[in-house]
N, C-alpha and C. Protein backbone atom coordinates (compact mmCIF):
# COMPACT_ATOMS: atom_id res chain seq x y z
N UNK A 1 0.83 -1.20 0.00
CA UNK A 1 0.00 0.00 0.00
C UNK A 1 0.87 1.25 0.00
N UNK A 2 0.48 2.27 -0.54
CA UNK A 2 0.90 3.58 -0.86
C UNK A 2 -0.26 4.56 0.09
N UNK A 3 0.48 5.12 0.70
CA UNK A 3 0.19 6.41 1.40
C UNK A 3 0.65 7.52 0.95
N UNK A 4 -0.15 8.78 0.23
CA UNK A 4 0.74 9.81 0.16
C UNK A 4 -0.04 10.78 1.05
N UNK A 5 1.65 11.75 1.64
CA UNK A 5 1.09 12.53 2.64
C UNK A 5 0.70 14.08 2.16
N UNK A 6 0.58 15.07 1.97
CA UNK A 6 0.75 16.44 1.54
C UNK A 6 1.71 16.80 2.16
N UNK A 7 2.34 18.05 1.55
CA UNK A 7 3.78 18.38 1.53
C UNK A 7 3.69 19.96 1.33
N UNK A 8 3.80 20.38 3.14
CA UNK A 8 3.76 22.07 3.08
C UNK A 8 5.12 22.57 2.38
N UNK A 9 6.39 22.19 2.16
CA UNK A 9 7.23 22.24 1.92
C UNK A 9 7.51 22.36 0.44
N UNK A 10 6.12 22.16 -0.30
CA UNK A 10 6.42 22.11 -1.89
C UNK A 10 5.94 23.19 -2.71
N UNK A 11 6.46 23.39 -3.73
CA UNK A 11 5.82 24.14 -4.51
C UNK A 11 4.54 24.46 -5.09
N UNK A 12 3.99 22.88 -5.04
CA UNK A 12 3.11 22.82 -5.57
C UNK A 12 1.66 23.04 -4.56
N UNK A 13 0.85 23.28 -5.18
CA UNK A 13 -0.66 23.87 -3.56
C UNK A 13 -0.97 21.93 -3.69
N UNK A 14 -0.80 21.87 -2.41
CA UNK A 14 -1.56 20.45 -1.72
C UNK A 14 -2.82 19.61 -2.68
N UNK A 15 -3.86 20.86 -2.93
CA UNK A 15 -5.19 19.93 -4.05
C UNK A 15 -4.56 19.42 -4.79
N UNK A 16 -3.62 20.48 -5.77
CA UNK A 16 -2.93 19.68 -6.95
C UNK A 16 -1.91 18.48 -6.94
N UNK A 17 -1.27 18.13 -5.48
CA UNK A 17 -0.42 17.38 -5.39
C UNK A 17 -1.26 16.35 -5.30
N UNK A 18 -2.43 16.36 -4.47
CA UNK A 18 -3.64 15.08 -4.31
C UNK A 18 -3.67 14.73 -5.49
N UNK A 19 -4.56 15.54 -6.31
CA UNK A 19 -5.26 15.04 -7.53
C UNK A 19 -4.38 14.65 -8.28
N UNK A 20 -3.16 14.78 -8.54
CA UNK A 20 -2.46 14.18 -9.27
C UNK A 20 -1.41 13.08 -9.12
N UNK A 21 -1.26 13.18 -7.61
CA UNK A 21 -1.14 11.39 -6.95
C UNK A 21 -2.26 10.72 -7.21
N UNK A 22 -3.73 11.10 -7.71
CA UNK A 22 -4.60 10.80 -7.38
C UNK A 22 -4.63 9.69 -8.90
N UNK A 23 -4.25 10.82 -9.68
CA UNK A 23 -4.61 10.59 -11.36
C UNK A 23 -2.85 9.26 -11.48
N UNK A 24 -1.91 9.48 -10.68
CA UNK A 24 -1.31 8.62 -10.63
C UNK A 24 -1.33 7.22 -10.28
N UNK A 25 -2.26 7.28 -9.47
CA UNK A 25 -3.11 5.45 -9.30
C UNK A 25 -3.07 5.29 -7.76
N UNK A 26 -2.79 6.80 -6.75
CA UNK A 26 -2.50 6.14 -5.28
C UNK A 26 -3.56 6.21 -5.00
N UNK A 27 -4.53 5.35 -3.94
CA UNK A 27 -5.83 5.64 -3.40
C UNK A 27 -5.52 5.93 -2.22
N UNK A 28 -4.53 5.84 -1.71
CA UNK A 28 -4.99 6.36 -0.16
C UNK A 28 -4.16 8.15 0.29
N UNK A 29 -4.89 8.89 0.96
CA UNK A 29 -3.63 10.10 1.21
C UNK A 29 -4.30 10.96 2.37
N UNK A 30 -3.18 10.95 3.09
CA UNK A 30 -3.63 11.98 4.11
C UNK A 30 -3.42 13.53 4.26
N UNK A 31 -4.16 13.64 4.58
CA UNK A 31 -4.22 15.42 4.25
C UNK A 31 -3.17 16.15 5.75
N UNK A 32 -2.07 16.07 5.36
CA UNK A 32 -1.36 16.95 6.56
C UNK A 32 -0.71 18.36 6.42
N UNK A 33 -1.26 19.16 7.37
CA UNK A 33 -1.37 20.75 7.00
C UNK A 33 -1.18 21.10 8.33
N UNK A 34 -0.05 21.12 8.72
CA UNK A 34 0.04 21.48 10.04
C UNK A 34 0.14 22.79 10.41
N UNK A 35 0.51 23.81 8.95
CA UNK A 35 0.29 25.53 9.48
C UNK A 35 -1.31 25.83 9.02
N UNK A 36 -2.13 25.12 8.52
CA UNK A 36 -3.45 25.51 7.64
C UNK A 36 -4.27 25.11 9.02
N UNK A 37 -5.54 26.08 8.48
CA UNK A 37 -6.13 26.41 9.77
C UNK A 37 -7.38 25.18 8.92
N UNK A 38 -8.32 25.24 9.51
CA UNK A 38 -9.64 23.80 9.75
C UNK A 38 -10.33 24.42 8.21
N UNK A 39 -10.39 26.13 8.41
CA UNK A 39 -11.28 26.02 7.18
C UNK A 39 -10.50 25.96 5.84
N UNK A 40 -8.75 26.03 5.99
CA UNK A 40 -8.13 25.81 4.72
C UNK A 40 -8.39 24.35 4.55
N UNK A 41 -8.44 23.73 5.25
CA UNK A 41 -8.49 22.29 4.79
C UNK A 41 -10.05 21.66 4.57
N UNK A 42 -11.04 22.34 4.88
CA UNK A 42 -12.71 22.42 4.45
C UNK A 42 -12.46 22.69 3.19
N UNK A 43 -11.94 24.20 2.47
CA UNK A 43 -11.76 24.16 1.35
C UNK A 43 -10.85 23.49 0.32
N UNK A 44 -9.96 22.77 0.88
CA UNK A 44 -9.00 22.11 0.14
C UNK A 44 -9.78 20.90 -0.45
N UNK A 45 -10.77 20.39 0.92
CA UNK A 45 -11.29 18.98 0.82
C UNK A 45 -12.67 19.15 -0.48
N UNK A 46 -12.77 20.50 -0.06
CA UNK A 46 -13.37 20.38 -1.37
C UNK A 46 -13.55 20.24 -2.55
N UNK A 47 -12.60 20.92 -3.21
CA UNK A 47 -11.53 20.58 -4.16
C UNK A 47 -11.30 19.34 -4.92
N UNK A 48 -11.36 18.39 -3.66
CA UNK A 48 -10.75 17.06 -4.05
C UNK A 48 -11.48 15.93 -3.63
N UNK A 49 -12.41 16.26 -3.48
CA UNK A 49 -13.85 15.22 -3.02
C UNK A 49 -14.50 14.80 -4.02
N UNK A 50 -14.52 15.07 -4.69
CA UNK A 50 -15.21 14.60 -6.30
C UNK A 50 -14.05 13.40 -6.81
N UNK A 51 -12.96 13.98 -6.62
CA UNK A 51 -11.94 12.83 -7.53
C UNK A 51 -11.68 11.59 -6.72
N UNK A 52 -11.89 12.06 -5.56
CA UNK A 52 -11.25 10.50 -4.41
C UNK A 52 -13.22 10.12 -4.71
N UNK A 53 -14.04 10.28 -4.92
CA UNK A 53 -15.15 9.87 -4.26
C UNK A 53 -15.12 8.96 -5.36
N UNK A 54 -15.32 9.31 -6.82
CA UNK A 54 -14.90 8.87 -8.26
C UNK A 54 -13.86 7.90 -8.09
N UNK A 55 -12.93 7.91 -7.72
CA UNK A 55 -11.81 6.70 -7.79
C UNK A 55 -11.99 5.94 -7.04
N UNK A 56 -12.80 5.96 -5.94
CA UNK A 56 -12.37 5.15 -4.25
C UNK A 56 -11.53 5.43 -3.58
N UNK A 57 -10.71 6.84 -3.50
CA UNK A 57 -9.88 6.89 -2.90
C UNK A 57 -10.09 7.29 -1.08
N UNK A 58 -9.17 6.85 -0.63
CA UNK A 58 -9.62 6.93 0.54
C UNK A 58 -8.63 7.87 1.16
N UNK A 59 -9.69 9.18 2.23
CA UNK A 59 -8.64 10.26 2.55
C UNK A 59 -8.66 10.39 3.85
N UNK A 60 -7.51 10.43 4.48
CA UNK A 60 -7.86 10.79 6.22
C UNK A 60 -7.09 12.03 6.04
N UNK A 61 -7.36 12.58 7.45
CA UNK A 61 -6.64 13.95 7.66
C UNK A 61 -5.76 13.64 9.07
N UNK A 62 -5.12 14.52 8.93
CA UNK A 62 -3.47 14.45 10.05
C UNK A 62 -4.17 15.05 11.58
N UNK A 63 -4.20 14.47 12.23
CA UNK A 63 -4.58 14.86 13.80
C UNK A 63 -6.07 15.80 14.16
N UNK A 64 -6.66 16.29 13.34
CA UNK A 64 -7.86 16.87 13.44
C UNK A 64 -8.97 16.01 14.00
N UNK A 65 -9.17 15.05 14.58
CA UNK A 65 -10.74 14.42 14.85
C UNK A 65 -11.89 15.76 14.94
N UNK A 66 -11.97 16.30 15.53
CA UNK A 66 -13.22 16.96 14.89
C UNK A 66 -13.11 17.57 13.34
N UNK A 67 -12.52 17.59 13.40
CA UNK A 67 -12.46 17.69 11.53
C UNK A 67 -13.24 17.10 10.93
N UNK A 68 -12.19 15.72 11.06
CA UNK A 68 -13.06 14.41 10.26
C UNK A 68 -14.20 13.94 11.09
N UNK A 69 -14.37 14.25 12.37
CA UNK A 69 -16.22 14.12 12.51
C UNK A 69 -17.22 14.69 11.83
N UNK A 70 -16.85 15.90 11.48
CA UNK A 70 -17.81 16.94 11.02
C UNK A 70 -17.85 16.48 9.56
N UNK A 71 -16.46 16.14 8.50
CA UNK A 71 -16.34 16.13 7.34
C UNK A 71 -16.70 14.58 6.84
N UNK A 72 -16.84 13.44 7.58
CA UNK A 72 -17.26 12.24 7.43
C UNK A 72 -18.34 11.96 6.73
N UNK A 73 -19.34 12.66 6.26
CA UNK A 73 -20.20 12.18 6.20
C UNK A 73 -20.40 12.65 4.46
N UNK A 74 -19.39 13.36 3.92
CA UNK A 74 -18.82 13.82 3.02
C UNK A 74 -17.79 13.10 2.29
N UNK A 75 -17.16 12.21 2.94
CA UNK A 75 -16.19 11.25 2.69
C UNK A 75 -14.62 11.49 3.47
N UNK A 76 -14.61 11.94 4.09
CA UNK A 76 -13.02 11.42 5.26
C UNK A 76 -13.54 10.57 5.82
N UNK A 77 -12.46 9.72 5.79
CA UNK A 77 -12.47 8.06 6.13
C UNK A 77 -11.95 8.13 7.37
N UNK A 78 -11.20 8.85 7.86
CA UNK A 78 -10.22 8.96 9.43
C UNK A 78 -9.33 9.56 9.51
N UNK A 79 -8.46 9.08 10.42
CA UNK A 79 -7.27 10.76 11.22
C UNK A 79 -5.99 9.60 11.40
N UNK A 80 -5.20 10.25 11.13
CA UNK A 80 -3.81 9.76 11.59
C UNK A 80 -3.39 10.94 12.70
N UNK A 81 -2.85 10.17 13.58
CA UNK A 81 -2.31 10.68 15.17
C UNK A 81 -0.85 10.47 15.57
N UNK A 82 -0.61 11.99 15.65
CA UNK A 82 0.82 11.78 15.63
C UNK A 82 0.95 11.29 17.88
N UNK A 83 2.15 11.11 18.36
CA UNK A 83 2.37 10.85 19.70
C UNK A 83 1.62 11.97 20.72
N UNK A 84 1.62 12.77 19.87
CA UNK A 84 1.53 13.99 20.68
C UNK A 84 0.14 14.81 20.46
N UNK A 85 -0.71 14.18 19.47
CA UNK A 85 -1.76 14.64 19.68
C UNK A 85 -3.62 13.60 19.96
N UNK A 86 -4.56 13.74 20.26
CA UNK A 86 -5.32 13.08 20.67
C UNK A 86 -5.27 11.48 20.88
N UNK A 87 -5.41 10.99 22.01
CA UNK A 87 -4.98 9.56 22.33
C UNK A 87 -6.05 8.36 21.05
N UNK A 88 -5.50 7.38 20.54
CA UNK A 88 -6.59 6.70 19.82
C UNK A 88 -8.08 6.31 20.26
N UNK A 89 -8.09 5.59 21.46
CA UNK A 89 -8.93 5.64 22.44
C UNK A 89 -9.95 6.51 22.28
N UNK A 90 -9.66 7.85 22.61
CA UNK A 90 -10.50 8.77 22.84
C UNK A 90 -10.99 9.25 21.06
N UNK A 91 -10.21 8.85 20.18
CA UNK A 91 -10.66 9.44 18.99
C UNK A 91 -11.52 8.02 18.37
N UNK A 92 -11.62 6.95 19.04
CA UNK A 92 -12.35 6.07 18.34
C UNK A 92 -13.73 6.37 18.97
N UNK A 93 -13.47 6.93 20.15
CA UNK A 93 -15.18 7.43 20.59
C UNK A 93 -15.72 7.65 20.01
N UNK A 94 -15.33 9.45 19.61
CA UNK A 94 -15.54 10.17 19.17
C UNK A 94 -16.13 9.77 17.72
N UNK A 95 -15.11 9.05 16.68
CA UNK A 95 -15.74 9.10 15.45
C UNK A 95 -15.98 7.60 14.97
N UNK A 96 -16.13 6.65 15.97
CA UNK A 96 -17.14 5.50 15.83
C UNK A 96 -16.20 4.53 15.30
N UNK A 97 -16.71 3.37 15.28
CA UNK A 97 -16.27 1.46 14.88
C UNK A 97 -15.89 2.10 12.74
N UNK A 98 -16.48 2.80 11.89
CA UNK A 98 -15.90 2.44 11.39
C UNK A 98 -14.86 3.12 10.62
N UNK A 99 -14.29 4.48 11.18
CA UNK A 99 -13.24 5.16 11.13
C UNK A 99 -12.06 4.68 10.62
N UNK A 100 -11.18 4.99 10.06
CA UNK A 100 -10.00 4.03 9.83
C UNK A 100 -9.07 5.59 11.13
N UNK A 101 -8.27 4.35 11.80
CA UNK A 101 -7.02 5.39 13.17
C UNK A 101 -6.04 5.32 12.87
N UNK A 102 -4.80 5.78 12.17
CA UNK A 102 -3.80 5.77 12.41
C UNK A 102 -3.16 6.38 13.21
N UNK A 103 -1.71 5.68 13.61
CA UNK A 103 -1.15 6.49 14.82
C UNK A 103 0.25 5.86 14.39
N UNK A 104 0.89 6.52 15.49
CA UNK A 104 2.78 6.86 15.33
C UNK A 104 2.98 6.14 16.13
N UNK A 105 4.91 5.60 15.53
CA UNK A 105 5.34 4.90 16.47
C UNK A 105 7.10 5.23 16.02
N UNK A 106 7.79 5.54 16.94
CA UNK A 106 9.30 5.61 17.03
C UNK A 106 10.13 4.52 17.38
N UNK A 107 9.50 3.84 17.76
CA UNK A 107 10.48 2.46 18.42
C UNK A 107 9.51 1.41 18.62
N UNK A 108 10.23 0.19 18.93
CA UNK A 108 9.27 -1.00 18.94
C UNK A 108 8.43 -0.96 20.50
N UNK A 109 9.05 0.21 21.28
CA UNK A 109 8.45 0.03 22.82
C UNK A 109 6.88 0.70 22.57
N UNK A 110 6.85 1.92 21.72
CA UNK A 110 5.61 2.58 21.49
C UNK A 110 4.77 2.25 20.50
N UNK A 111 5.26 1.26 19.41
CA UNK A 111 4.49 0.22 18.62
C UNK A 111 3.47 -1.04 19.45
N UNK A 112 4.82 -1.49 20.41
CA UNK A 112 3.74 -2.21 21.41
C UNK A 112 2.40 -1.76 22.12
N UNK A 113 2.68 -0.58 22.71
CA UNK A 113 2.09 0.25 23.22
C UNK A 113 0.55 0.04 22.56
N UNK A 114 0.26 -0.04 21.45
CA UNK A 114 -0.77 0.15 20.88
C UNK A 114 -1.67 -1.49 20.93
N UNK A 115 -0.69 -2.57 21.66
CA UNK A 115 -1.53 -3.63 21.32
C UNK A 115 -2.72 -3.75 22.25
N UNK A 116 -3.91 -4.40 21.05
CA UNK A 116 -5.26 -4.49 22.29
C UNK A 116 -6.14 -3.32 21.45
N UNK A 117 -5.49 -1.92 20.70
CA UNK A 117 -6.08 -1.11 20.81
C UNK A 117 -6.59 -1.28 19.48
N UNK A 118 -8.14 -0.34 19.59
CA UNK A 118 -8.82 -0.66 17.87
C UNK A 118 -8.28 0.74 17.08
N UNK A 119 -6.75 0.28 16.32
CA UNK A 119 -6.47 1.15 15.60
C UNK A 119 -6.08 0.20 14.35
N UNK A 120 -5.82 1.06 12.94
CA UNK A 120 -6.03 0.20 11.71
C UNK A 120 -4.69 -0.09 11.18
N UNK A 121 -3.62 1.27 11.37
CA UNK A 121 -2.32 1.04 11.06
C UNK A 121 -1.49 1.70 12.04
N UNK A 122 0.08 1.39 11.85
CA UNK A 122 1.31 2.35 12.59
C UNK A 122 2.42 2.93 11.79
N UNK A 123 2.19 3.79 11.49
CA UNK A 123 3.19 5.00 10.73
C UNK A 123 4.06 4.32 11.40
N UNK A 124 5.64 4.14 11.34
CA UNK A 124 7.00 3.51 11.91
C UNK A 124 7.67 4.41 11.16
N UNK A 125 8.51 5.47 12.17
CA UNK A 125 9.35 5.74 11.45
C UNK A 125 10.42 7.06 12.41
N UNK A 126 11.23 7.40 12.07
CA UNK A 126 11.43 8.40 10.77
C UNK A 126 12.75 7.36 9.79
N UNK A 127 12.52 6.69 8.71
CA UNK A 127 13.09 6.06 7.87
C UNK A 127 14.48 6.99 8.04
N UNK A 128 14.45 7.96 7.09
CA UNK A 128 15.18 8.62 7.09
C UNK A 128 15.04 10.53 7.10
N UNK A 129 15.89 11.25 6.95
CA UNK A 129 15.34 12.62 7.39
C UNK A 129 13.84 12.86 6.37
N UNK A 130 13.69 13.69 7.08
CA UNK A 130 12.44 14.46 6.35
C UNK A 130 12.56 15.66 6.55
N UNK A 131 11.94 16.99 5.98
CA UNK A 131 11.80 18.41 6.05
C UNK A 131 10.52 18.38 6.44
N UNK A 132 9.51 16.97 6.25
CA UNK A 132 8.21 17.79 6.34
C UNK A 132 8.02 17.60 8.06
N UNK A 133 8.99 17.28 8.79
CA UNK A 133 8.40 17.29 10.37
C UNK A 133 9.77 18.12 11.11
N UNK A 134 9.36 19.74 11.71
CA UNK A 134 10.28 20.38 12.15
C UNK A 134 10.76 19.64 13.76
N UNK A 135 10.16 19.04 14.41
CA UNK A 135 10.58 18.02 15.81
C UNK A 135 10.65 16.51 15.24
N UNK A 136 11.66 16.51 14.18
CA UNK A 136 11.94 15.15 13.89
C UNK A 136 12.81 13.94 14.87
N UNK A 137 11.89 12.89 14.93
CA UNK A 137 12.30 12.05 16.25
C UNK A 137 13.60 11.84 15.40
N UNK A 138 14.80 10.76 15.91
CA UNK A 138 15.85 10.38 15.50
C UNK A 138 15.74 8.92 14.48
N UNK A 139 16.31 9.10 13.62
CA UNK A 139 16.12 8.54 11.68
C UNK A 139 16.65 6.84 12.38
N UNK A 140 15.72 5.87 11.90
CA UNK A 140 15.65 4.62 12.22
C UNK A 140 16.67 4.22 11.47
N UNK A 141 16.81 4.47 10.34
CA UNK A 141 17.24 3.55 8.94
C UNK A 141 16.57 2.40 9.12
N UNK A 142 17.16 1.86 8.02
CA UNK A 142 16.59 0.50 7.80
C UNK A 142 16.89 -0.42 8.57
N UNK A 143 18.11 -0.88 8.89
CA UNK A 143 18.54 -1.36 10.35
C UNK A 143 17.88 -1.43 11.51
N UNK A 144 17.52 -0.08 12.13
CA UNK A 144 15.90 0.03 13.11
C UNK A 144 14.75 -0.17 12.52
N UNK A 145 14.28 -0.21 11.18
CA UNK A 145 13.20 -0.54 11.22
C UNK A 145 13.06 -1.91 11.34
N UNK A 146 14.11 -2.54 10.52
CA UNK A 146 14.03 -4.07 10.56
C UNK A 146 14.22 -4.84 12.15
N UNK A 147 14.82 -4.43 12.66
CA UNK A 147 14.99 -4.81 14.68
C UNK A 147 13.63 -4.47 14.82
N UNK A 148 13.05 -3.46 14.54
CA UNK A 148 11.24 -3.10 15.36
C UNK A 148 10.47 -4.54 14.57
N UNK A 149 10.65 -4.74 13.55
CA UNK A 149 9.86 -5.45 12.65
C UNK A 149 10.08 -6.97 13.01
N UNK A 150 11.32 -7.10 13.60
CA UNK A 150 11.66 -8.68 14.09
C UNK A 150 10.99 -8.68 15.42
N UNK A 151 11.04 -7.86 16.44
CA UNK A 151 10.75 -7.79 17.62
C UNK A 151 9.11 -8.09 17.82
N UNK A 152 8.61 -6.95 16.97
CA UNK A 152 7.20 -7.32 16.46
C UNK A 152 7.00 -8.59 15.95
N UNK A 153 7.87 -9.27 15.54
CA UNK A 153 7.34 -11.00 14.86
C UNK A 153 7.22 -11.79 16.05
N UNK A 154 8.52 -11.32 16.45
CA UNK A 154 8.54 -12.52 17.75
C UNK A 154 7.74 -12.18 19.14
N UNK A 155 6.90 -11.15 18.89
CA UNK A 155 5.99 -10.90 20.32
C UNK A 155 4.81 -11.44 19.60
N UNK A 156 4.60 -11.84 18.33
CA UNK A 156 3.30 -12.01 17.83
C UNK A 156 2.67 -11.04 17.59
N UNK A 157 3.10 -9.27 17.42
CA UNK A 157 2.30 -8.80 17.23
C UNK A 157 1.79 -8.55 15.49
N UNK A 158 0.71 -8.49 15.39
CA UNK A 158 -0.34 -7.99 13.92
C UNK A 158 -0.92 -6.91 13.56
N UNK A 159 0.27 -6.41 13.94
CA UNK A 159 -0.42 -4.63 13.44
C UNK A 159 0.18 -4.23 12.24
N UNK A 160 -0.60 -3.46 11.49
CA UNK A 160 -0.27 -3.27 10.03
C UNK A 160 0.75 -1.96 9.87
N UNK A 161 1.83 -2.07 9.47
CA UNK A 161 2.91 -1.36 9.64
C UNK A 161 3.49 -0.91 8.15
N UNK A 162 3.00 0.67 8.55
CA UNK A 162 3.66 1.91 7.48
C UNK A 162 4.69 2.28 7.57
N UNK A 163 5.95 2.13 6.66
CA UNK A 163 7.37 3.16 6.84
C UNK A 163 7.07 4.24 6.22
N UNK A 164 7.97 5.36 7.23
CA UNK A 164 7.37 6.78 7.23
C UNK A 164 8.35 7.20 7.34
N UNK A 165 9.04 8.67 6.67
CA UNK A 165 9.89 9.49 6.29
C UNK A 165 11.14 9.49 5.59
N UNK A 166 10.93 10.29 4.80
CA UNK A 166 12.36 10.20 3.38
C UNK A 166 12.21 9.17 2.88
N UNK A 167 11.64 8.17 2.85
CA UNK A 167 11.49 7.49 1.59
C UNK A 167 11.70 8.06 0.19
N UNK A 168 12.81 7.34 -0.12
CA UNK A 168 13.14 7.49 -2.15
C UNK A 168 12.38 5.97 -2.53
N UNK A 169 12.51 6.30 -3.82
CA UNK A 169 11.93 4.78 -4.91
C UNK A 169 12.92 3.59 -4.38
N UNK A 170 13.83 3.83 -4.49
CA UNK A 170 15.14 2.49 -4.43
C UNK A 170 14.92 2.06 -2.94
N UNK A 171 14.13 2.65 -1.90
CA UNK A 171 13.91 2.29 -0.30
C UNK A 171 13.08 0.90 -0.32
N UNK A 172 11.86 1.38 -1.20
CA UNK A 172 10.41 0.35 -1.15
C UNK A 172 10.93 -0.69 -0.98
N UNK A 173 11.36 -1.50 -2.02
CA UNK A 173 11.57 -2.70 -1.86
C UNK A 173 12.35 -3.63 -0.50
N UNK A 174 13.60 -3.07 -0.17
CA UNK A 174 14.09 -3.19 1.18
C UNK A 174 13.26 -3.24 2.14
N UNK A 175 12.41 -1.93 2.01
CA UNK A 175 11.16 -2.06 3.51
C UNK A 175 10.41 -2.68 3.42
N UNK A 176 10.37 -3.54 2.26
CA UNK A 176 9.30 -4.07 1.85
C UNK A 176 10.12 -5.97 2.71
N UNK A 177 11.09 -5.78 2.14
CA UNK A 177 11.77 -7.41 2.44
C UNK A 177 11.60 -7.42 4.16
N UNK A 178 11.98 -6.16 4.91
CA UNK A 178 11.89 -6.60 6.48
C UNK A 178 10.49 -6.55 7.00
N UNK A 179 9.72 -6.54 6.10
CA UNK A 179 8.13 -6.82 6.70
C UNK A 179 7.26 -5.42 6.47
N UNK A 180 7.77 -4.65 6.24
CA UNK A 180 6.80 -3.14 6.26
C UNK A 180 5.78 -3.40 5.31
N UNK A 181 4.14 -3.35 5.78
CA UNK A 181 2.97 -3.55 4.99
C UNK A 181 3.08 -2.68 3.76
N UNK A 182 3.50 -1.40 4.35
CA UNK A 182 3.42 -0.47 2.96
C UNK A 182 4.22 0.64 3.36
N UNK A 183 4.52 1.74 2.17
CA UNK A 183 5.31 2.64 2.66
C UNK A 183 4.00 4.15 2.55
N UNK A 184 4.63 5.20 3.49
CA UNK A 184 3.91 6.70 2.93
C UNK A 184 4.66 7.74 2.99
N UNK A 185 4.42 8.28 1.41
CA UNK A 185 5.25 8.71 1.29
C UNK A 185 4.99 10.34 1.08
N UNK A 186 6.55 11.63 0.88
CA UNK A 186 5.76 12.92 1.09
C UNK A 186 6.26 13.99 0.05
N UNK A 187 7.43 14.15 0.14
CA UNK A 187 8.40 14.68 -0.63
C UNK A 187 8.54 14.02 -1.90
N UNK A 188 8.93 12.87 -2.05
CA UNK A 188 9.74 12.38 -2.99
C UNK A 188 8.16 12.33 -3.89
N UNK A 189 7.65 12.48 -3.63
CA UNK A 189 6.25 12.64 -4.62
C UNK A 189 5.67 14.27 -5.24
N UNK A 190 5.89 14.98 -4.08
CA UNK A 190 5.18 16.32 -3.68
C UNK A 190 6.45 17.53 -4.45
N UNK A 191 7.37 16.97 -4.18
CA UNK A 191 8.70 17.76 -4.82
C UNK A 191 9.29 17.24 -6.47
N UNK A 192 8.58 16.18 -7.05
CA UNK A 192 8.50 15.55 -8.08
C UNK A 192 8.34 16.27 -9.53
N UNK A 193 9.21 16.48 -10.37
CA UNK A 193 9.10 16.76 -11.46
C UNK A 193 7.60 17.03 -12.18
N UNK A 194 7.11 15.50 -12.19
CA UNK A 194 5.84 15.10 -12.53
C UNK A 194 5.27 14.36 -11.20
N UNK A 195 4.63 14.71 -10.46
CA UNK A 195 3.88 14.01 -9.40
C UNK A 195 3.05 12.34 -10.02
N UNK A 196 2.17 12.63 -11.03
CA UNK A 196 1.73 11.87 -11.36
C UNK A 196 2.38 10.08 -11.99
N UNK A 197 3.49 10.53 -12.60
CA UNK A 197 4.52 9.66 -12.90
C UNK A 197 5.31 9.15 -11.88
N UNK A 198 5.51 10.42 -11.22
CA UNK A 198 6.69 9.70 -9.24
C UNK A 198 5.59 8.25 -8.27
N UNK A 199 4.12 9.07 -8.84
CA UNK A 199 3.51 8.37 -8.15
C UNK A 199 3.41 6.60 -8.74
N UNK A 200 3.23 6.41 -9.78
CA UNK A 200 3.52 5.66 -10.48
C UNK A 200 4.35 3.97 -10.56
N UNK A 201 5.34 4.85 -10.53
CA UNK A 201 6.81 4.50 -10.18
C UNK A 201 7.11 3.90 -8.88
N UNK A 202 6.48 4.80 -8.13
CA UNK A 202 6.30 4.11 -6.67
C UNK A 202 5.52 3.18 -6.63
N UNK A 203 4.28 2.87 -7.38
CA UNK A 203 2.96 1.67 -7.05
C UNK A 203 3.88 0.73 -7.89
N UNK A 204 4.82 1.04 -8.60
CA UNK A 204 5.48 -0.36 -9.70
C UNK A 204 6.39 -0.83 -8.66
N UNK A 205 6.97 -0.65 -7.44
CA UNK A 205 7.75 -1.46 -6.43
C UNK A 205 6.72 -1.95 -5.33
N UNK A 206 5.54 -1.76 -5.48
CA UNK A 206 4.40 -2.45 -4.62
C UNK A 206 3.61 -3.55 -4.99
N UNK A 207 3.79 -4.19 -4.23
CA UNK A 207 2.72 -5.91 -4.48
C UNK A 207 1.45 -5.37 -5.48
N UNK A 208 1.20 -6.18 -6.22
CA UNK A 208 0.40 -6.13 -7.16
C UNK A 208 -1.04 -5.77 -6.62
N UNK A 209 -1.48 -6.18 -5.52
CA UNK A 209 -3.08 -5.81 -4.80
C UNK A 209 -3.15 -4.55 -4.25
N UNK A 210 -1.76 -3.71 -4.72
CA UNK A 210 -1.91 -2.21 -4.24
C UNK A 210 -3.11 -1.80 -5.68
C-alpha cells in the first residue's frame, strides 16, 4: 500500500499534489497541514472530493478528529495521530467502529504500546530525514526498522505497519523485504518533477493488490 502525505514544503498547492497522486493510481492520502487552519483544509477537501469519491480513494486527515467528525459524512475516512496529539482511544469514541485510526510509532516500545487497541495502522518511522516534520524524532534507517519489525514477529504482534519518512523509490523494496505492509510517502512525490509519474513508479515497487 501507498500512502501519500501532503507536503507544506512544496511548490506545488496540496489539491494539486492530491489530484495528481490521485490521477497517478495512489488511493490512499492523508491530508497533513500542520500551518493551515480547519477552514483551509474544508476548502481544500473540497476541491478534491469529487476525484477521491470517483476513484475510491480513501482520505484521512493528520490529527484533526473533529475535523473528520464533522467532514465524514462527506467522505473522510479517518485521522492519523501523531504521539503527541489526541490519544486513539478517545478518537475512536468520538468518530465511531468504522473510522479508519492511524497512529505513530518511534520504536518498537511505542508500537507495542498500541496492542489491544482498535487502531487500523502504525506509521513507523522516521526512515530517514524528512523536512516535512520540524521536531523530527531520530532517523531509524533500515537497520531500526528491521529490529522493530523482528521484535514485532517474535511478540506475535499484527499490526499493520507503514514506513514513514524520506522514503526514495530504491527504499520500497528493502522495507518491503523486512516486513513493512506499505510505505507513505511525502516529498519524494510532492517535490516531483511530474507528481503523477513519481507516483507511479512508486505503485510499480508495490505488491500487485496495491
Amino acid at each position: 500500500m501507498l500512502q501519500f502525505i501532503t507536503n507544506e514544503n512544496s511548490s506545488v498547492a496540496p489539491s494539486r499534489q492530491i489530484l495528481e497522486a490521485i490521477e497517478g493510481g495512489c488511493r490512499w492520502v492523508q491530508i497533513r497541514l500542520k500551518e493551515a487552519s480547519d477552514d483551509d483544509i474544508r476548502k481544500l477537501f473540497d476541491v478534491i472530493k469529487d476525484k477521491a469519491r470517483e476513484t475510491d480513494t480513501t482520505i484521512i486527515i493528520n490529527d484533526r478528529v473533529n475535523l473528520v467528525k464533522e467532514l465524514g459524512e462527506q467522505g473522510v475516512a479517518g485521522v492519523h495521530l501523531g504521539l503527541k496529539d489526541m490519544s486513539p482511544l478517545e478518537a475512536r469514541q468520538i468518530l465511531g467502529p468504522s473510522a479508519i485510526i492511524g497512529v505513530t510509532a518511534h520504536s518498537f516500545d511505542e508500537l507495542a504500546g498500541y496492542k489491544g487497541m482498535d487502531i487500523d495502522y502504525v506509521g513507523v518511522g522516521p526512515f530517514a530525514h524528512t523536512a516535512t516534520k520540524k521536531d523530527l524524532a531520530p532517523v531509524l534507517g533500515l537497520e531500526g526498522l528491521a529490529e522493530i519489525m523482528l521484535r514485532a514477529k517474535d511478540e506475535g504482534l499484527q499490526t499493520i505497519c507503514v514506513a514513514v519518512g524520506g522514503i526514495k523509490l530504491e527504499d520500497v523494496k528493502p522495507l518491503l523485504e523486512i516486513g513493512m505492509n506499505g510505505i507513505a510517502v511525502s516529498g519524494s512525490i510532492a517535490n516531483a518533477t511530474d507528481i503523477k509519474e513519481a507516483t507511479k513508479k512508486f505503485l510499480a515497487e508495490l505488491p500487485i493488490d496495491e
